[in-house]
Structure formats: C-alpha cells, structure tokens
C-alpha atoms as a PDB file:
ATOM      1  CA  UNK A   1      86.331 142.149 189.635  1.00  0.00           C
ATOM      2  CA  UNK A   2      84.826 142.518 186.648  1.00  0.00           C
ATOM      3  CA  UNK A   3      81.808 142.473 185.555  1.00  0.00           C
ATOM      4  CA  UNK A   4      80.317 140.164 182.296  1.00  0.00           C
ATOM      5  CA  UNK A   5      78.366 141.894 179.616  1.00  0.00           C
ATOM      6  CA  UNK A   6      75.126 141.002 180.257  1.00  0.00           C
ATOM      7  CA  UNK A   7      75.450 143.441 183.621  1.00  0.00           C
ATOM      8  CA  UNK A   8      76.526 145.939 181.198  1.00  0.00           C
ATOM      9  CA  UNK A   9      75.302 149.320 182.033  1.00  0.00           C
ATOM     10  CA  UNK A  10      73.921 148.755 185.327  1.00  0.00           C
ATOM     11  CA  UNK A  11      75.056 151.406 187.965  1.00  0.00           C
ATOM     12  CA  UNK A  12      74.376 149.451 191.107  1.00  0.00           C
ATOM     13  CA  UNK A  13      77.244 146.881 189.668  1.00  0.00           C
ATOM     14  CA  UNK A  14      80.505 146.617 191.921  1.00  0.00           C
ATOM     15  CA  UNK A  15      81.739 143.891 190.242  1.00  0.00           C
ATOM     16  CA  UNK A  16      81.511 140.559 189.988  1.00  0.00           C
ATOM     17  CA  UNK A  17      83.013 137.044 188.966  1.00  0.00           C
ATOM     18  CA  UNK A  18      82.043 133.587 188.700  1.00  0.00           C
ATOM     19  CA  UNK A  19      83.160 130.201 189.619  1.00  0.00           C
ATOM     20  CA  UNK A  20      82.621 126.275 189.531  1.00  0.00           C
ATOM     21  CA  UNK A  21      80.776 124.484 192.434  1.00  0.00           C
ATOM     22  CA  UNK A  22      83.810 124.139 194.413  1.00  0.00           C
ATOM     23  CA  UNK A  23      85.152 127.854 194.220  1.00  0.00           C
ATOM     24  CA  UNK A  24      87.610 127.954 191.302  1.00  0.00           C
ATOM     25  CA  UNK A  25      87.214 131.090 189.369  1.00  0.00           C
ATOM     26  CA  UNK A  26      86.144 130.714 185.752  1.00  0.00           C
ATOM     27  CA  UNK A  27      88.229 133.743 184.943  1.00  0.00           C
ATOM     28  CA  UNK A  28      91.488 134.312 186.852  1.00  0.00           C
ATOM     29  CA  UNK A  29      92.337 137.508 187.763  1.00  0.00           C
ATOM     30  CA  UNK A  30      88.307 138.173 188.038  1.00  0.00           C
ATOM     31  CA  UNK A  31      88.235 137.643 191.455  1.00  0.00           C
ATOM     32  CA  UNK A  32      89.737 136.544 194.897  1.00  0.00           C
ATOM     33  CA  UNK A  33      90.218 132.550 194.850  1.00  0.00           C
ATOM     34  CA  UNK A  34      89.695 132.903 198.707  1.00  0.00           C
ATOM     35  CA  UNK A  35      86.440 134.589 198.526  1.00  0.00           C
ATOM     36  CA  UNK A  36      85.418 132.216 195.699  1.00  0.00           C
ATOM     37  CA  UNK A  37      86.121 129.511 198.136  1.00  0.00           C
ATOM     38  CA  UNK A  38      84.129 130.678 201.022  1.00  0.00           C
ATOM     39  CA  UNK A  39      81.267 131.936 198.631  1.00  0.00           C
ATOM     40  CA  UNK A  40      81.115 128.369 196.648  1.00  0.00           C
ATOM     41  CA  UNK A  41      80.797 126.895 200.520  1.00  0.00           C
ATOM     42  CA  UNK A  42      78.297 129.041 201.772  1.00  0.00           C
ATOM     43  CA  UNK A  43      76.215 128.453 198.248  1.00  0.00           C
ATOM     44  CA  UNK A  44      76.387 125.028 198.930  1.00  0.00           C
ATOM     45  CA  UNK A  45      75.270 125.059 202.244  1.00  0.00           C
ATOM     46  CA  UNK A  46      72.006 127.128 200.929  1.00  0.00           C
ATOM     47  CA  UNK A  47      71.560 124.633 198.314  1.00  0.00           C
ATOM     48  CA  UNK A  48      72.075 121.803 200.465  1.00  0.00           C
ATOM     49  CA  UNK A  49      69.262 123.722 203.037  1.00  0.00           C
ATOM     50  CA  UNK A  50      66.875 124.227 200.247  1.00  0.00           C
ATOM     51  CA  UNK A  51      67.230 120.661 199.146  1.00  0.00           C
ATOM     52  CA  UNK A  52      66.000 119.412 203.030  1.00  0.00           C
ATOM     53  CA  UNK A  53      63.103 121.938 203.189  1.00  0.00           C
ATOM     54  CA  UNK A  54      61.848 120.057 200.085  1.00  0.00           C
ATOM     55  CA  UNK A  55      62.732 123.091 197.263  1.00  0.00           C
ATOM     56  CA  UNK A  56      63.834 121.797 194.004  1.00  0.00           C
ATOM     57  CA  UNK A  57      67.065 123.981 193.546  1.00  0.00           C
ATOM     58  CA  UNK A  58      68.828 127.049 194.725  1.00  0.00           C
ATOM     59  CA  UNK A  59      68.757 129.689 191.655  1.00  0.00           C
ATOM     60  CA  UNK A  60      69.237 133.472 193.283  1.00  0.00           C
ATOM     61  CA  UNK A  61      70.801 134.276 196.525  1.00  0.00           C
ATOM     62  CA  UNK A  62      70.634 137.851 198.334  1.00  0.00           C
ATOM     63  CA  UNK A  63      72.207 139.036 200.832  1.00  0.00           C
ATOM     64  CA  UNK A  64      72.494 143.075 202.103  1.00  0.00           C
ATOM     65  CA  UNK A  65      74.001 144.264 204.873  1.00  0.00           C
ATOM     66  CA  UNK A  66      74.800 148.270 205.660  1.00  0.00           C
ATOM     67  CA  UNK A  67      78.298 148.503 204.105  1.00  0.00           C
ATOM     68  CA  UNK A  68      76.983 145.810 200.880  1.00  0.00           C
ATOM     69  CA  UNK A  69      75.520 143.728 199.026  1.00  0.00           C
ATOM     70  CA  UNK A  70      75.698 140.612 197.256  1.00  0.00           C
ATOM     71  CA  UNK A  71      73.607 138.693 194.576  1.00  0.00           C
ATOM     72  CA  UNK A  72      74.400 135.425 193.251  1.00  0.00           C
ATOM     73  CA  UNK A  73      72.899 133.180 190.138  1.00  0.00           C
ATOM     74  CA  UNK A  74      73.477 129.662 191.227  1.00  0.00           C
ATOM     75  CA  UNK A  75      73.565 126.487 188.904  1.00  0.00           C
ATOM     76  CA  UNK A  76      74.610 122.976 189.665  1.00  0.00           C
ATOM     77  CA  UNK A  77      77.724 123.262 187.958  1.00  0.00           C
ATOM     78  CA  UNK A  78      79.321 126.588 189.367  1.00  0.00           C
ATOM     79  CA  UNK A  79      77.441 130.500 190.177  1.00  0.00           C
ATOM     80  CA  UNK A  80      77.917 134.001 189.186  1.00  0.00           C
ATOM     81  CA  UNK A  81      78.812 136.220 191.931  1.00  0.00           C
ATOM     82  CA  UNK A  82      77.574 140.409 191.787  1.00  0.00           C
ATOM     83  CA  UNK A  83      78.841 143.138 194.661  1.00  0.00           C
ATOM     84  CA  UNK A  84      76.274 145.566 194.084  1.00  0.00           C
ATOM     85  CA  UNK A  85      75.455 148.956 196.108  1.00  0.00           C
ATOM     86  CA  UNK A  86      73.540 148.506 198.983  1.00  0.00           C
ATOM     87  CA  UNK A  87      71.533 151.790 198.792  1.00  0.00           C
ATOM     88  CA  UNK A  88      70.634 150.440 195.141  1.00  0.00           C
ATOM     89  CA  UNK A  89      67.069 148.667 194.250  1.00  0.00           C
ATOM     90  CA  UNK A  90      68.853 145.000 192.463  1.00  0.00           C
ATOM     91  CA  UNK A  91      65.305 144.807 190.636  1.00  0.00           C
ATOM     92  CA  UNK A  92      67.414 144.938 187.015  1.00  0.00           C
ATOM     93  CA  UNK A  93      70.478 142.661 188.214  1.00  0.00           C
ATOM     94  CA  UNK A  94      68.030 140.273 189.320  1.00  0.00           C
ATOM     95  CA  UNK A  95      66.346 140.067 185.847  1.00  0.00           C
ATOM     96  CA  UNK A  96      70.055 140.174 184.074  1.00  0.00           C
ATOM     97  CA  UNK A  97      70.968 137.252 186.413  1.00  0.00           C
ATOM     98  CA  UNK A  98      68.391 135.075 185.360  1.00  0.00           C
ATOM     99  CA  UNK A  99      69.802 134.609 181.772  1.00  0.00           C
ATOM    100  CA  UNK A 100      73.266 133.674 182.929  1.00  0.00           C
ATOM    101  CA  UNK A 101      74.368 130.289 182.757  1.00  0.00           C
ATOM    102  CA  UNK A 102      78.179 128.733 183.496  1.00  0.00           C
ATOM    103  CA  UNK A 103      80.353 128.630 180.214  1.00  0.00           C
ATOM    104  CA  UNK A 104      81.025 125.397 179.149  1.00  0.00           C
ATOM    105  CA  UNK A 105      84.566 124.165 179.691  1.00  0.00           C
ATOM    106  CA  UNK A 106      86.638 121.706 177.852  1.00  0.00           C
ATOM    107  CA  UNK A 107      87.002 118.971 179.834  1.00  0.00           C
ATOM    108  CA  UNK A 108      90.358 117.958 181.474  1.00  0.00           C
ATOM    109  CA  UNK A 109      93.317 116.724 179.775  1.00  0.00           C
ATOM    110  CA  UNK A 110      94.373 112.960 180.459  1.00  0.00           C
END
C-alpha cells in the first residue's frame, strides 16, 4: 500500500489506499480489492449506524487492536484507508485525514 502525499512524512504510516463506496480501489495495485471490499462494508455499516442514532455523517473511523491499527476518512462517495502503528499516538494522521477528499473521476463511458 501506499501511502498519498498528504501522509507524507508521518512515521506511524503503514500504508494506506482508498476506494469508492462499494470497495473498488481508486488506485490499483494500492491495495487488496478483498480488503477494500470488506472495509467499504464495514464503513457502511458504521455510516448506516450513525445515520439511526440521529448523527449527520460518518467522517473518521478508528479502530486499534494489539497487533494494529486502522484509521479511515470517510465521504459519501468512497474513504481513505491508513494502517498505522499501534504503539503510535494518530494525533497528526487524524489532522492530515481531515483534508482528504475522493478524486474526482470521469464518469463512465457509454
């Protein structure tokens, strides 16, 4: 995975790739399509959770456990996914993550 330049410089970065709302990867070759798959799922099911609590939208997902850890910006359209080191603080790839935003795409050809 790599990792997009505004995580540039920040040690506790893995690696990372993003992908649309239903798990395609923006980038191939960034990532595994599988894990795209299950991550856009499990994104959804947050957002979908959030939205029947009554919060307006899902934007930043963590989740640590003892062998890693995982942030994710979330937009409608698709969500940028960050391995990071567990025994890390994420304080600065939290901050980085909130200036990240989908690329456009072209739409589809007829």
């Amino acid at each position: 995975m790599s990792a997009p330049p505004l995580l540039a410089g920040l040690a506790e970065v893995r690696g990372a790739y993003a992908a649309d709302a239903r798990g395609q990867l923006l980038e191939p070759g960034d990532g595994d399509p599988r894990r795209a798959a299950a991550d856009a799922a499990a994104v959804g099911g947050l957002a979908a959770a959030g939205r029947a609590l009554g919060l307006n939208r899902l934007e930043l997902v963590q989740v640590r456990g003892a062998r890693g850890a995982a942030l994710a910006a979330v937009h409608d359209d698709g969500f940028l996914m960050v391995d990071v080191d567990p025994a890390q603080r994420t304080a600065a790839v939290e901050k980085a993550l909130q200036g990240w935003a989908p690329p456009s795409r072209p739409p589809p050809l007829p």
